[in-house]
Protein backbone atom coordinates (compact mmCIF):
# COMPACT_ATOMS: atom_id res chain seq x y z
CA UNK A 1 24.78 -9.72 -15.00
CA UNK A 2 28.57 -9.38 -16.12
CA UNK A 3 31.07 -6.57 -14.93
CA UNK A 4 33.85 -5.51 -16.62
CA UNK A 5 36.27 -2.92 -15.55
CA UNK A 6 36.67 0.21 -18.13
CA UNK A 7 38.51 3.26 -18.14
CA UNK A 8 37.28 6.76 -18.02
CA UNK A 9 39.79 9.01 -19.48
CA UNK A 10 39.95 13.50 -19.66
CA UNK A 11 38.64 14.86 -22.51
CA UNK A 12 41.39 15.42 -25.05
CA UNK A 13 41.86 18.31 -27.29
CA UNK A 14 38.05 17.78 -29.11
CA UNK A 15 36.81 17.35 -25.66
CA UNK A 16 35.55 13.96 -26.21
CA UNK A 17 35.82 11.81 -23.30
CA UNK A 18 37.51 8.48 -23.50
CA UNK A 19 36.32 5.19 -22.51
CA UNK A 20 38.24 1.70 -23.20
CA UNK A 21 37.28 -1.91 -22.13
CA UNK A 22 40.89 -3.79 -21.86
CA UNK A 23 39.71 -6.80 -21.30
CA UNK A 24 37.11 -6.74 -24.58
CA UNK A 25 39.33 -4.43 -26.64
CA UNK A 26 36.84 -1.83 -26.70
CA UNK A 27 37.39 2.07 -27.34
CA UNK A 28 35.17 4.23 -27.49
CA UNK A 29 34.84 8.07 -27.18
CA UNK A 30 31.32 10.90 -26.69
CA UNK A 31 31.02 14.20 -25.83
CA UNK A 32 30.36 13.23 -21.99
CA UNK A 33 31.19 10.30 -19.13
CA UNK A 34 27.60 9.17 -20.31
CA UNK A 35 27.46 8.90 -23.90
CA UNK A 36 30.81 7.38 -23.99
CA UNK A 37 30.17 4.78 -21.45
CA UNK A 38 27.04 4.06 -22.58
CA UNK A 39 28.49 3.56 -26.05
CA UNK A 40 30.78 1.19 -24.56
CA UNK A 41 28.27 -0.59 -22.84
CA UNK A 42 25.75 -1.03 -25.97
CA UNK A 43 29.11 -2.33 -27.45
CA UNK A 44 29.58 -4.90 -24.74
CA UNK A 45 26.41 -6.42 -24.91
CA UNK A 46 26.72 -6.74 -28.89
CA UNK A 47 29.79 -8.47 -28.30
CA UNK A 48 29.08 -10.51 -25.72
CA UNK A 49 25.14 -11.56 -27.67
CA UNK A 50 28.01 -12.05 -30.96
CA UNK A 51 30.10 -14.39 -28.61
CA UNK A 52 27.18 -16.36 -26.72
CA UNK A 53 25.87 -16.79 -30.73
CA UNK A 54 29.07 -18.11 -31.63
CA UNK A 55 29.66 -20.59 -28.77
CA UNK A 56 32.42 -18.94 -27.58
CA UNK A 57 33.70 -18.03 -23.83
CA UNK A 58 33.45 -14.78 -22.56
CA UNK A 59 36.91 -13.09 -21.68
CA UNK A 60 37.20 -13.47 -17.95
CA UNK A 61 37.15 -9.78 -16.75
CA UNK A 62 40.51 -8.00 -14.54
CA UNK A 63 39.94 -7.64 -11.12
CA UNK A 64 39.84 -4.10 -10.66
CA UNK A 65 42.86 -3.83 -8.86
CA UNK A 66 45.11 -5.09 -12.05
CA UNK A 67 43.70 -2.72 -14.07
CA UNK A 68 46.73 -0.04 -15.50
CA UNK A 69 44.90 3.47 -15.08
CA UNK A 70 47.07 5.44 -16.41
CA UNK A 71 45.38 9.39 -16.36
CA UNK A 72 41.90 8.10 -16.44
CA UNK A 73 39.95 6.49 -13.54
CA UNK A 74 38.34 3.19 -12.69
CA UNK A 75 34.51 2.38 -13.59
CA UNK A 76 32.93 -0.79 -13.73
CA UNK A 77 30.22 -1.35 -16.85
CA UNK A 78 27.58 -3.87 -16.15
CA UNK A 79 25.19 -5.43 -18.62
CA UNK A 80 22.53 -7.83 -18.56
CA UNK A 81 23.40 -10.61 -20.23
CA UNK A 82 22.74 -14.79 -19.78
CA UNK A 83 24.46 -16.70 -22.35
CA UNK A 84 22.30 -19.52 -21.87
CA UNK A 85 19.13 -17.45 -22.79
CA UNK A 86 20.41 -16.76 -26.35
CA UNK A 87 19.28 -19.44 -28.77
CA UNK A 88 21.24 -18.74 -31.96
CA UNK A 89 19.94 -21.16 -34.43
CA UNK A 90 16.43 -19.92 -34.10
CA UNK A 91 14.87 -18.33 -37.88
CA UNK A 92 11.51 -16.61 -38.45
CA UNK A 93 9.17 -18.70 -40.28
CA UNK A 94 8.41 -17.80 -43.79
CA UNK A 95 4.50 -17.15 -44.88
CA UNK A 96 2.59 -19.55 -46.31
């Protein structure tokens, strides 16, 4: 499991919520606090699957206490995800 801070922002004048992941440079908005953190949690766990495929390092996330609020307020996203459990040169077999 792997927790980033986000940030949960008023709805603006559409009255879509706001959600952003600073340290993953991920924005995201939806019509509630659900759908947009959601959104930004399906997000995460693309990036992170793209990242783990890639070899790369995850971006080590903020401590929640450096985290520049702003008008929105602190929530911490959490996905299931083990780099080591992703085997990225695997290919389905073609029929005989």
């Amino acid at each position: 499991m792997i927790h980033y801070p986000a940030i949960v922002f008023p709805a603006d004048t559409n009255g879509l919520i706001g959600v952003t992941v600073p340290d993953l440079l991920i924005n995201v908005t939806g019509e509630t606090e659900y759908a947009a953190l959601a959104d930004a949690a399906w997000i995460m766990e693309e990036l992170l699957a793209a990242l783990a495929r890639d070899g790369e390092a995850y971006p080590e996330p903020s401590l929640s206490d450096e985290v520049e609020l702003g008008n929105g307020m602190l929530a911490m996203i959490s996905v299931c995800h083990d780099p080591a459990a992703f085997h990225g040169n695997e290919t389905v077999p073609k029929e005989a």
